[in-house]
Protein backbone atom coordinates (compact mmCIF):
# COMPACT_ATOMS: atom_id res chain seq x y z
CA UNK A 1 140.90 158.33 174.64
CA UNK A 2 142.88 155.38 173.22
CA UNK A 3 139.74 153.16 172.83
CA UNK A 4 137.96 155.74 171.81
CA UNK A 5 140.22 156.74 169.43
CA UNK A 6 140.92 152.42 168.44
CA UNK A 7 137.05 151.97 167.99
CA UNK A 8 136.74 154.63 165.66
CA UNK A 9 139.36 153.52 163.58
CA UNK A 10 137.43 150.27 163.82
CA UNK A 11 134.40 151.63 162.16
CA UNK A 12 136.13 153.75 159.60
CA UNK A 13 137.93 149.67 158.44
CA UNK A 14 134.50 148.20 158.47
CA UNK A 15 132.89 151.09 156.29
CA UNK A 16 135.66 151.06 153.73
CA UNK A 17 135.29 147.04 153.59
CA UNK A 18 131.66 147.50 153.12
CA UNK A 19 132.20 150.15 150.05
CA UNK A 20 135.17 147.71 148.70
CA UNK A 21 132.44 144.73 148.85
CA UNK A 22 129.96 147.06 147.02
CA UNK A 23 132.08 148.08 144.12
CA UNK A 24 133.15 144.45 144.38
CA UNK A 25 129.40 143.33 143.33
CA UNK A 26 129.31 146.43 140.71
CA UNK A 27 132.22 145.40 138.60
CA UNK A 28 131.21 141.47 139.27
CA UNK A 29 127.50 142.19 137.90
CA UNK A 30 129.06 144.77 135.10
CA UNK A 31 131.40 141.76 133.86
CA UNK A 32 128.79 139.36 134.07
CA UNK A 33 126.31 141.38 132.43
CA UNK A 34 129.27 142.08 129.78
CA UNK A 35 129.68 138.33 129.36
CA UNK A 36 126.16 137.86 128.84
CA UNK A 37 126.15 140.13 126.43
CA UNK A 38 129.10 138.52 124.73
CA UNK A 39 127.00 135.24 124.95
CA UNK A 40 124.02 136.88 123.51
CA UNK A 41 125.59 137.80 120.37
CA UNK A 42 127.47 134.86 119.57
CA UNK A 43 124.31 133.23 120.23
CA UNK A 44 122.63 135.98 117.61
CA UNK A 45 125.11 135.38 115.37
CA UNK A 46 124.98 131.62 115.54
CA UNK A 47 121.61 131.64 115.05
CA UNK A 48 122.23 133.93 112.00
CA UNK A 49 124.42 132.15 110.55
CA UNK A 50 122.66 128.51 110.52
CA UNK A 51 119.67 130.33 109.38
CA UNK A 52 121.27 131.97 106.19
CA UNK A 53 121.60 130.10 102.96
CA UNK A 54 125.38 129.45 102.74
CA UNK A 55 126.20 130.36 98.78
CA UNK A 56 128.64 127.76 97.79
CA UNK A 57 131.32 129.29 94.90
CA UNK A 58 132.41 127.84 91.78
CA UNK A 59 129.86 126.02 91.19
CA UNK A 60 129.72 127.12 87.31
CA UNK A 61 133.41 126.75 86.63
CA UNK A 62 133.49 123.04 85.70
CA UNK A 63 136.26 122.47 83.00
CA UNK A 64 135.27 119.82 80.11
CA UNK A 65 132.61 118.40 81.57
CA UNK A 66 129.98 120.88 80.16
CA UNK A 67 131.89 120.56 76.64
CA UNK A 68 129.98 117.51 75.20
CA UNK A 69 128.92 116.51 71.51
CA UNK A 70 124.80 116.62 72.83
CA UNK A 71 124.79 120.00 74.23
CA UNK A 72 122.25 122.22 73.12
CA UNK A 73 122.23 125.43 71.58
CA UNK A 74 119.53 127.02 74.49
CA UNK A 75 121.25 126.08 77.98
CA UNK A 76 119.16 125.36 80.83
CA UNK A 77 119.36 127.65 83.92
CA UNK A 78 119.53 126.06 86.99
CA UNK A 79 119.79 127.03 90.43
CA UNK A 80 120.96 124.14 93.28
CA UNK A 81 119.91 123.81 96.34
CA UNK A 82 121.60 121.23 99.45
CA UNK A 83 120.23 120.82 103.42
CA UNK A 84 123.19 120.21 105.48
CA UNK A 85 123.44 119.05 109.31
CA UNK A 86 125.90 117.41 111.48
CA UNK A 87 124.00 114.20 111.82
CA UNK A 88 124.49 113.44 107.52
CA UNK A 89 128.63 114.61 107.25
CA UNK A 90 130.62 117.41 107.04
CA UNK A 91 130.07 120.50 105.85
CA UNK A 92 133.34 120.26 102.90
CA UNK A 93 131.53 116.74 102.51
CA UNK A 94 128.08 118.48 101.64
CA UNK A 95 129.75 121.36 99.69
CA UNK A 96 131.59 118.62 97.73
CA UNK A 97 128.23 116.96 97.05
CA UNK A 98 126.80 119.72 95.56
CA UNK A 99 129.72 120.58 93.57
CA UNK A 100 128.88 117.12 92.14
CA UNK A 101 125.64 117.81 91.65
CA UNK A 102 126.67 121.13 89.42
CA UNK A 103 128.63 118.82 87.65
CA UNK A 104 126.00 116.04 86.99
CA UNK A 105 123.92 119.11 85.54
CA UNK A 106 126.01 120.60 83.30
CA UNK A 107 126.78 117.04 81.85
CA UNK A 108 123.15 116.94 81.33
CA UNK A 109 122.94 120.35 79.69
CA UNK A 110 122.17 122.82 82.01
CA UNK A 111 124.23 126.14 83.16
CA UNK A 112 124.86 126.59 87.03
CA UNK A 113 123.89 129.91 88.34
CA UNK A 114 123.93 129.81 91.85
CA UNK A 115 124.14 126.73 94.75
CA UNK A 116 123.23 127.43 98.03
CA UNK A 117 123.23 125.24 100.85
CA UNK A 118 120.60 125.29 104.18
CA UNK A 119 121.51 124.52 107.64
CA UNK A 120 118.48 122.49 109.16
CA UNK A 121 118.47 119.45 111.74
CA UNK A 122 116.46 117.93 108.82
CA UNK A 123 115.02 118.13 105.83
CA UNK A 124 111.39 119.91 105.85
CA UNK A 125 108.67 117.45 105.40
CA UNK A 126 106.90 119.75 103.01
CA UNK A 127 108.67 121.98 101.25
CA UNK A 128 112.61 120.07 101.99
CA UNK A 129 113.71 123.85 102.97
CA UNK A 130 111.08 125.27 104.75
CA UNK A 131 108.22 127.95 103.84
CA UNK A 132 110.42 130.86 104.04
CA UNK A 133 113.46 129.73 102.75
CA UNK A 134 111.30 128.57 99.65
CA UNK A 135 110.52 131.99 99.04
CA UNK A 136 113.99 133.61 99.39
CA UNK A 137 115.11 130.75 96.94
CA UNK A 138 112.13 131.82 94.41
CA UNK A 139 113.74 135.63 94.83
CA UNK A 140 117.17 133.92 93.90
CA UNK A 141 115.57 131.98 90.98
CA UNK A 142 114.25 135.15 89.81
CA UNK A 143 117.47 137.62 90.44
CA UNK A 144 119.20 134.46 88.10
CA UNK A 145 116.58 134.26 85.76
CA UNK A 146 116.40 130.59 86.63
CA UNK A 147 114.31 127.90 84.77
CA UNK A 148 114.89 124.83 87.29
CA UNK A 149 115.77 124.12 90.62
CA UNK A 150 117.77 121.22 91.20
CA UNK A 151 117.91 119.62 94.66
CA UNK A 152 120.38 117.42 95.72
CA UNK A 153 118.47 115.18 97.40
CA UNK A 154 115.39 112.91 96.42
CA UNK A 155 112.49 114.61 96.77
CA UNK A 156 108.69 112.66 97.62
CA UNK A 157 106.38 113.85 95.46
CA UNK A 158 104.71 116.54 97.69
CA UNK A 159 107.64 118.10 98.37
CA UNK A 160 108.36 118.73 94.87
CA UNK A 161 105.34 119.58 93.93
CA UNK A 162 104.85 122.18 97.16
CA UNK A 163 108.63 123.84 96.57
CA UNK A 164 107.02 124.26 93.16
CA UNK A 165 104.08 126.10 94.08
CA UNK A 166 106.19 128.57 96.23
CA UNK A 167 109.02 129.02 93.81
CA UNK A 168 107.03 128.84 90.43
CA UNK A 169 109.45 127.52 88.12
CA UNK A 170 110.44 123.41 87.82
CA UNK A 171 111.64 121.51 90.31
CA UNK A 172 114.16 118.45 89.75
CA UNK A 173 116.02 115.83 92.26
CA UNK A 174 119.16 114.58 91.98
CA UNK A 175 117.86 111.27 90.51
CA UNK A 176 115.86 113.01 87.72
CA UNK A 177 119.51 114.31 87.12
CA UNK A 178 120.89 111.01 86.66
CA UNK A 179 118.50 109.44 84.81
CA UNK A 180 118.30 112.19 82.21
CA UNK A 181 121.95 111.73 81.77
CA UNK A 182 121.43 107.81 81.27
CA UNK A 183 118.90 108.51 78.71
CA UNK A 184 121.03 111.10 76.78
CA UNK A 185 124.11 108.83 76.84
CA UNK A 186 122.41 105.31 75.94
CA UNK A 187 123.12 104.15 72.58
CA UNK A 188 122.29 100.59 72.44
CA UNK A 189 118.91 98.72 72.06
CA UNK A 190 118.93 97.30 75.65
CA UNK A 191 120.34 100.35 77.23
CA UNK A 192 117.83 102.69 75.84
CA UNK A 193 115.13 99.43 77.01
CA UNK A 194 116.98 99.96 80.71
CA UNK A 195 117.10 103.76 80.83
CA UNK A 196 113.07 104.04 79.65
CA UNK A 197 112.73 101.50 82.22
CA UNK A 198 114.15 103.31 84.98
CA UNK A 199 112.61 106.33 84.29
CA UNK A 200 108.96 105.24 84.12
CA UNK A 201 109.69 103.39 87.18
CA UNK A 202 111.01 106.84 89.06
CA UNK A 203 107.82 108.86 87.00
CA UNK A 204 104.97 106.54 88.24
CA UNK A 205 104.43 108.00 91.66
CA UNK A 206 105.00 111.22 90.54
CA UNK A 207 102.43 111.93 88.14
CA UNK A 208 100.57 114.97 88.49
CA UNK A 209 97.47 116.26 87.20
CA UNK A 210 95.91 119.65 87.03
CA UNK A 211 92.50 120.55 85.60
CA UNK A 212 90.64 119.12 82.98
CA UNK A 213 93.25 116.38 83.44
CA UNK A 214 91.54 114.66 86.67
CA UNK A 215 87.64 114.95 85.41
CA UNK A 216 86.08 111.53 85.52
CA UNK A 217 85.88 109.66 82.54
CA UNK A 218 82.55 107.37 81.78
CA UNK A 219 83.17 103.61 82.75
CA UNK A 220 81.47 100.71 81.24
CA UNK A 221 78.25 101.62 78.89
CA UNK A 222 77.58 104.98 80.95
CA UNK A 223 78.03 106.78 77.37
CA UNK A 224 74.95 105.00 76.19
CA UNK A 225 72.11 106.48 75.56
CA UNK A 226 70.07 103.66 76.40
CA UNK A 227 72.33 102.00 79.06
CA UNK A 228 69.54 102.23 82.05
CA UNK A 229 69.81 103.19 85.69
CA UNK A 230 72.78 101.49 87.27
CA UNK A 231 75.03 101.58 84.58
CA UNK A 232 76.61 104.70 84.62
CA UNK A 233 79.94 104.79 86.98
CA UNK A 234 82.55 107.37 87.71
CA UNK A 235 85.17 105.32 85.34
CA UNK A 236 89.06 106.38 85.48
CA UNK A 237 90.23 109.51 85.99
CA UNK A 238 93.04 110.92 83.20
CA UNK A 239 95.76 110.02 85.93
CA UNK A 240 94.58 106.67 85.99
CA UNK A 241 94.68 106.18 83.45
CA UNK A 242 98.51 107.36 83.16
CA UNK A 243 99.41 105.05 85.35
CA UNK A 244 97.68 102.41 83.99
CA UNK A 245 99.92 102.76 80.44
CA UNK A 246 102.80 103.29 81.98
CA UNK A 247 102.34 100.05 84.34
CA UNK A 248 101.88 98.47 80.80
CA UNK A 249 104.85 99.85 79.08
CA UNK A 250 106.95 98.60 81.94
CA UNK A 251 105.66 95.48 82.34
CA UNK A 252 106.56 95.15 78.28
CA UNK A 253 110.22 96.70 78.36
CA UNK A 254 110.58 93.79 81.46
CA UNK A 255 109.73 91.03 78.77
CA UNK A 256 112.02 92.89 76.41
CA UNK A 257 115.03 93.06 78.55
CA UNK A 258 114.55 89.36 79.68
CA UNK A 259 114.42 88.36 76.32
CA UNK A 260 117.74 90.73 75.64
CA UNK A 261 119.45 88.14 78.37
CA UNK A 262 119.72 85.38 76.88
CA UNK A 263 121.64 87.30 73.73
CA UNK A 264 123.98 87.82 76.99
CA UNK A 265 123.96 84.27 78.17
CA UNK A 266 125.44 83.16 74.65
CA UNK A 267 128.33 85.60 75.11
CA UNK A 268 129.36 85.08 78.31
CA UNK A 269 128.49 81.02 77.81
CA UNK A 270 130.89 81.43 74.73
CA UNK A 271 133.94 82.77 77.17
CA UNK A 272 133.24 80.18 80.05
CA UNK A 273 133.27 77.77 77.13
CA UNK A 274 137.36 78.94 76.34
CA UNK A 275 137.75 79.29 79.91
CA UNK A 276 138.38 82.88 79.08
CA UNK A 277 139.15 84.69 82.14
CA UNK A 278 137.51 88.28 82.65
CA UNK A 279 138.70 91.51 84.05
CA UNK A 280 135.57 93.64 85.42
CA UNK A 281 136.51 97.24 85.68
CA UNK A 282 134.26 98.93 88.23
CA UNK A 283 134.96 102.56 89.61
CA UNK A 284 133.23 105.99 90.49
CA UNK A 285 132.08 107.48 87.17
CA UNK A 286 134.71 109.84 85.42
CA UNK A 287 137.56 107.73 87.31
CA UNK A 288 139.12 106.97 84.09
CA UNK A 289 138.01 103.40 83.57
CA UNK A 290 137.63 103.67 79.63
CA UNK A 291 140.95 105.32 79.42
CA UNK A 292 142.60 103.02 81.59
CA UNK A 293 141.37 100.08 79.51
CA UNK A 294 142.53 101.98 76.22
CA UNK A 295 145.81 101.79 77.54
CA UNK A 296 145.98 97.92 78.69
CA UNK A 297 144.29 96.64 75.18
CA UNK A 298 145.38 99.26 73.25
CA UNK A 299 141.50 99.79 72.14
CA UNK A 300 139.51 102.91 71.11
CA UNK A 301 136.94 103.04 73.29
CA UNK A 302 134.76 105.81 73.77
CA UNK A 303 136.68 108.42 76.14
CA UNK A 304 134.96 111.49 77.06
CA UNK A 305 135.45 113.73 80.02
CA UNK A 306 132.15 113.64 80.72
CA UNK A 307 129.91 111.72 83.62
CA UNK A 308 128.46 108.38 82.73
CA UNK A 309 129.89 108.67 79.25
CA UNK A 310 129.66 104.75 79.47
CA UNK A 311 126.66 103.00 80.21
CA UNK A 312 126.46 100.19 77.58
CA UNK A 313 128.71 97.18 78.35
CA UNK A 314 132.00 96.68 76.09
CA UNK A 315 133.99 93.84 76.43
CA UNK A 316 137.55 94.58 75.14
CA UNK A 317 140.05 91.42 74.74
CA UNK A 318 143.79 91.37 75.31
CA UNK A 319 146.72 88.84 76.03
CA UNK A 320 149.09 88.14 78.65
CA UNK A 321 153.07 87.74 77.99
CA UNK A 322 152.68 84.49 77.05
CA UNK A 323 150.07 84.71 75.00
CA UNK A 324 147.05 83.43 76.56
CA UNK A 325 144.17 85.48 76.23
CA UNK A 326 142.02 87.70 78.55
CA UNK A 327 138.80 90.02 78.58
CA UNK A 328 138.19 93.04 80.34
CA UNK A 329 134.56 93.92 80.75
CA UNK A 330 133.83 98.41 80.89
CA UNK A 331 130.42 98.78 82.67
CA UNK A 332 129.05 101.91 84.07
CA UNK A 333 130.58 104.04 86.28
CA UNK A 334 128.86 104.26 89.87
CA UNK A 335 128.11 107.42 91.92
CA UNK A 336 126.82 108.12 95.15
CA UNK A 337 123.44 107.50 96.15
CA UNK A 338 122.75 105.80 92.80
CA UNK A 339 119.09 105.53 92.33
CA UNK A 340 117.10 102.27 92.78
CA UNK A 341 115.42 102.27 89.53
CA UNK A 342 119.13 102.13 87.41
CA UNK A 343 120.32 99.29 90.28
CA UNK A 344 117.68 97.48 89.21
CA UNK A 345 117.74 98.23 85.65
CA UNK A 346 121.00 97.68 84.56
CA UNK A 347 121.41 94.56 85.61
CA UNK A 348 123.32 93.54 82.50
CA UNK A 349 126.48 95.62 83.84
CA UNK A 350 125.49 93.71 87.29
CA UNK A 351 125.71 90.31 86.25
CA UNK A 352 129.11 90.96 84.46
CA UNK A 353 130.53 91.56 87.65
CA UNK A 354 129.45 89.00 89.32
CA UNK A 355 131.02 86.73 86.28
CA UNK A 356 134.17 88.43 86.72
CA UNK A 357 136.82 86.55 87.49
CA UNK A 358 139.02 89.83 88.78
CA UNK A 359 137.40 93.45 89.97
CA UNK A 360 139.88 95.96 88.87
CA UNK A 361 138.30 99.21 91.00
CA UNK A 362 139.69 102.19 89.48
CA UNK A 363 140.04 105.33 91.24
CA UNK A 364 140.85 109.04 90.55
CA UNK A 365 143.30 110.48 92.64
CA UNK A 366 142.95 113.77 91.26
CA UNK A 367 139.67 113.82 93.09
CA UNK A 368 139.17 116.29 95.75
CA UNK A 369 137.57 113.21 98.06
CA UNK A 370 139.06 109.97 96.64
CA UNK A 371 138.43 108.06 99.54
CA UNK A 372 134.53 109.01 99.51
CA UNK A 373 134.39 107.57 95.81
CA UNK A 374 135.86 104.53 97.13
CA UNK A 375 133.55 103.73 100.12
CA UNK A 376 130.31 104.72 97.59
CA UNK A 377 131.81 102.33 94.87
CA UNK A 378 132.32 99.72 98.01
CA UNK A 379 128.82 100.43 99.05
CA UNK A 380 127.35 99.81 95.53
CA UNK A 381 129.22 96.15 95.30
CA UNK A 382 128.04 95.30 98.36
CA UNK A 383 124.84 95.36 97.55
CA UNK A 384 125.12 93.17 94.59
CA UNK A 385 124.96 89.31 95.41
CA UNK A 386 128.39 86.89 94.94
CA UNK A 387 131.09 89.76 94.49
CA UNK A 388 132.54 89.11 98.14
CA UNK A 389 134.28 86.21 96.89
CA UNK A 390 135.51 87.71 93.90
CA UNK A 391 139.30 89.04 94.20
CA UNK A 392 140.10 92.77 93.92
CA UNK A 393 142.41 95.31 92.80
CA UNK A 394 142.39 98.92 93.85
CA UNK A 395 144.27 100.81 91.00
CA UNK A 396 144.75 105.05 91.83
CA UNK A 397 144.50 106.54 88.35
CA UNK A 398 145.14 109.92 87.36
CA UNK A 399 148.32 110.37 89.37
CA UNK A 400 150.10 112.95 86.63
CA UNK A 401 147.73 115.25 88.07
CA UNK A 402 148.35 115.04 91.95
CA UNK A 403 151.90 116.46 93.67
CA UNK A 404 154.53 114.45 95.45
CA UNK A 405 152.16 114.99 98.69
CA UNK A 406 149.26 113.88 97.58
CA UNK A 407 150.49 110.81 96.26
CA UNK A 408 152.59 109.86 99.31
CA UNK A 409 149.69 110.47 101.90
CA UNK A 410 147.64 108.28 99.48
CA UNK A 411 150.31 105.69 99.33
CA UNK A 412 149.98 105.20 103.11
CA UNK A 413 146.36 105.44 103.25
CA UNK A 414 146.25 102.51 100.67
CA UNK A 415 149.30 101.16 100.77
CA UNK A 416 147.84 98.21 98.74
CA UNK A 417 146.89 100.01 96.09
CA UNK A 418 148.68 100.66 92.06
CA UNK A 419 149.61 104.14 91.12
CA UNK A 420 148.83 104.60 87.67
CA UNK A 421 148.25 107.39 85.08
CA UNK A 422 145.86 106.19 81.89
CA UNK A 423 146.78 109.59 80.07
CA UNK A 424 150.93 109.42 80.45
CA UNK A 425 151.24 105.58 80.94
CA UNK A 426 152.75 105.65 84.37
CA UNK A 427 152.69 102.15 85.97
CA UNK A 428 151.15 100.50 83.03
CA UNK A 429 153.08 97.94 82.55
CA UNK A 430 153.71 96.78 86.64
CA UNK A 431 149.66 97.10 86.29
CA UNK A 432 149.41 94.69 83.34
CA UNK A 433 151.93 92.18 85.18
CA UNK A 434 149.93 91.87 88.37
CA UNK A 435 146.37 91.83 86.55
CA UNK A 436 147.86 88.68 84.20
CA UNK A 437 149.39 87.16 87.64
CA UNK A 438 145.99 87.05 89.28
CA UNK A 439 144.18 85.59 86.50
CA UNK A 440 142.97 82.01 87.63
CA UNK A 441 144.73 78.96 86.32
CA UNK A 442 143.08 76.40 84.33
CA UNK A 443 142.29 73.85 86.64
CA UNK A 444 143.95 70.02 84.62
CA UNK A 445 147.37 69.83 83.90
CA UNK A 446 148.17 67.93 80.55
CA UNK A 447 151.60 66.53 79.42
CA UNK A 448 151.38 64.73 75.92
CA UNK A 449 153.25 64.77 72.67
CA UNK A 450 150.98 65.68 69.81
CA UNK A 451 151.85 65.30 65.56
CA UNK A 452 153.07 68.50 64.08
CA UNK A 453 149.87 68.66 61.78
CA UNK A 454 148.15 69.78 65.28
CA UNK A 455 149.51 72.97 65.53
CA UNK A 456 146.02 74.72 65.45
CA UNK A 457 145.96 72.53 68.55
CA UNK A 458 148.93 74.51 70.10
CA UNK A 459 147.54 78.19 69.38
CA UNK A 460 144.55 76.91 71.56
CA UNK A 461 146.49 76.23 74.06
CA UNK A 462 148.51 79.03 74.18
CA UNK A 463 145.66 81.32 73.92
CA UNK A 464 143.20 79.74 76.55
CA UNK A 465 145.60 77.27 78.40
CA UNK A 466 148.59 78.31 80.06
CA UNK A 467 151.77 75.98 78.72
CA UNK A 468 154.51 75.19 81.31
CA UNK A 469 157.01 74.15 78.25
CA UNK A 470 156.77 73.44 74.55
CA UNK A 471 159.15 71.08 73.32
CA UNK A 472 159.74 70.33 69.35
CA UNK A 473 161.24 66.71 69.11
CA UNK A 474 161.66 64.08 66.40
CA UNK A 475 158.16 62.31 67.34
CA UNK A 476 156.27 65.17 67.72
CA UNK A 477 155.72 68.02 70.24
CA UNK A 478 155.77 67.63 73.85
CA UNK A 479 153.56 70.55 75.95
CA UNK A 480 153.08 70.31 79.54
CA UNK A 481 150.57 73.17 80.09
CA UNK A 482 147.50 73.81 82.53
CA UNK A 483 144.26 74.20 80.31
CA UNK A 484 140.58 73.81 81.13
CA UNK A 485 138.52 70.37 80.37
CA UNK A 486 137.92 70.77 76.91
CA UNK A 487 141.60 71.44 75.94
CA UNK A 488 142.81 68.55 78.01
CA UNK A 489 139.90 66.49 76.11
CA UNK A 490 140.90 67.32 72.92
CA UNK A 491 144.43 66.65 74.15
CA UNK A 492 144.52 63.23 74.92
CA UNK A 493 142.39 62.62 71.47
CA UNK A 494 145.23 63.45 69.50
CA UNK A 495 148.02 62.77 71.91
CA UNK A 496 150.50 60.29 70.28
CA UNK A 497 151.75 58.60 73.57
């Protein structure tokens, strides 16, 4: 009875293990299948999310940027549209891009409705944002009551023309951006030369016909009556023909501009003649460069809270402590991905650079991404020949806007860097004193006593030499000063020694 009794008990253990093991496998599938579930959606909602255009806010709230003398009375309504991925930068980094794209538009006269931004691995090879997303941006566009789309990219020519066939209203790039701004801002003779320049050059392999525009034109005699067999050809067609004038025009505003050089040779020639030492001031644009000079010369250069607000060359003159005199050279401020055509256009700006004897890079701290603006300004110099040996100074303007935070973690990112503030005159003066120390010397040192009746002689020196001592005795006046060759020249002509 006892075994009897001891294997039943045996088979009631192995039946309640084998239930255990099945409810076992029931709650282990019912969690898995929960967690699959679970992975499912996120997956959904991944999926949803990188396929959604991402609206970025704000866009139409830029302060004093839109509030320039060339507005016009009937704003432009624009609509702007990014393509982010991992592989081209940060999300905040594309955001921040196309926040500087609103405000690159509204400095060229347009009003911001909407920005949205498009997750993609790449941009689409026809359309930039795909088929579908071209049509939910034409329902935007519409819901706005859009005129342009802006892109903030540079677009090949098919793709702007196919997002225009889908969306029906104009489509722009973010060079077409910049270059309108150039053209709107130039004021001299060569930079309006420079800015028609660059735009032809971005226009020429974009030209686009429709119509009656592309029928043949006759070639040769083919509109004679009498002109026989043979003689009639297809001709050009009305692009063609485009492009053939506007090959011409630029091949003319190149002569013009070269000619415009040598206007610039004579002025610089004039200050290597004085051995006048130059300042180039070089920055992002809207850094505060204009201001910042202001405030060194004490000038009254254009300042405008506006983007590219400078674009023709000024060369401002000041003095040092003791009197010896200095240039500093405004060009035009840089941005990122700067288009090919200006590069190569304003090359005016360029070569004052590379003449410099000091790059002052000027920076605003106030700027959401300071240290972006720096690498794109970097980026831009690099690419322009003989301004790696030229010294440089990394100046941090705008600090009265920034807290005590900002400015330290800045501090030890660029520890190297001056602190300044163009608009209250913080560090303006410690600025000053290290720009005059890093001027170059003149290269000969003169000691000689000259007659008092050379005193002309003396103000030369003290403007474009750099005297050690000045000394007023019975015989005459003894200077022992560093100047260039033609000051010591004229220096031992009239020394009395």
């Amino acid at each position: 009875m006892t075994q009897e009794f001891d294997t039943d008990h045996s088979h009631d253990e192995e039946a309640n293990q084998g239930v255990l093991a099945d409810r076992s496998e029931v709650l282990l599938d019912q969690s898995q299948g929960a967690a699959a579930g679970e992975r499912s959606q996120e997956d959904w909602a991944e999926r949803e999310s990188r396929n959604a255009l991402r609206h970025v806010v704000g866009l139409g709230e830029m302060q004093d940027v839109s509030e320039v003398e060339y507005r016009k009375v009937r704003l432009e309504r624009v609509v702007l549209v990014g393509v982010w991925s991992s592989a081209t930068g940060s999300l905040a980094q594309t955001e921040e891009s196309l926040r500087e794209l609103a405000a690159l538009a509204q400095t060229a006269g347009a009003d911001v409705c909407d920005g949205v931004l498009q997750q993609r691995y790449k941009p689409d090879a026809a359309t930039y944002v795909g088929s579908g997303k071209a049509r939910e941006i034409a329902g935007i566009v519409a819901q706005q009551s859009a005129d342009t789309i802006v892109v903030d990219d540079d677009l090949a020519p098919s793709q702007r023309r196919a997002l225009e066939d889908l969306t029906k209203v104009k489509v722009v790039d973010r060079t077409a951006v910049i270059l309108d701004i150039f053209a709107q801002h130039a004021t001299s003779r060569e930079g309006k030369a420079q800015v028609e320049l660059a735009q032809l050059q971005y226009m020429l392999p974009r030209l686009r016909g429709w119509g009656a525009s592309l029928s043949r034109q006759a070639g040769g005699r083919a509109a004679g009556a009498d002109a026989g067999i043979g003689s009639r050809g297809p001709g050009e067609t009305k692009i063609e023909m485009d492009r053939r004038v506007i090959r011409t025009r630029i091949a003319r505003l190149r002569r013009q501009i070269a000619r415009m050089a040598a206007a610039r040779e004579v002025k610089r020639g004039s200050r290597h003649r004085y051995g006048l030492p130059t300042v180039a001031v070089v920055g992002y644009t809207n850094a505060g460069k204009s201001s910042l000079i202001n405030r060194l010369t004490g000038s009254s250069e254009l300042v405008e809270n506006a983007l590219f607000a400078t674009l023709d060359t000024a060369v401002r003159s000041a003095k040092t402590s003791q009197g010896r005199l200095y240039a500093y050279v405004d060009t035009v401020g840089f941005v990122r991905r700067l288009p090919t055509q200006l590069i190569e256009a304003f090359k005016s700006t360029l070569e004052e650079v590379v003449e410099a004897d000091l790059i002052v890079h000027v920076v605003d701290a106030s700027h959401a991404e300071p240290l972006a603006q720096i690498d794109a300004v970097n980026e831009v110099l690099a690419g322009i020949d003989g301004t790696d040996d030229i010294p440089r100074l990394l100046v941090l303007n705008k600090v009265d806007r920034i807290d005590d935070d900002r400015r330290a973690r800045l501090a030890s990112l660029k520890p190297q860097a001056m602190l300044v503030s163009s608009r209250s005159g913080e560090g303006i003066d410690a600025l000053r004193a290290d720009i005059e120390a890093r001027l170059p010397a003149p290269r000969v040192k003169v000691e000689a006593t000259l007659p008092y009746d050379q005193g002309s002689l003396i103000s030369r020196i003290r403007e474009y030499g750099r005297p050690e001592s000045i000394e007023y005795r019975e015989d005459g006046i003894h200077i022992v000063a560093q100047v260039d060759d033609r000051l010591a020249a004229a220096v031992v002509e009239h020394s009395i020694d």
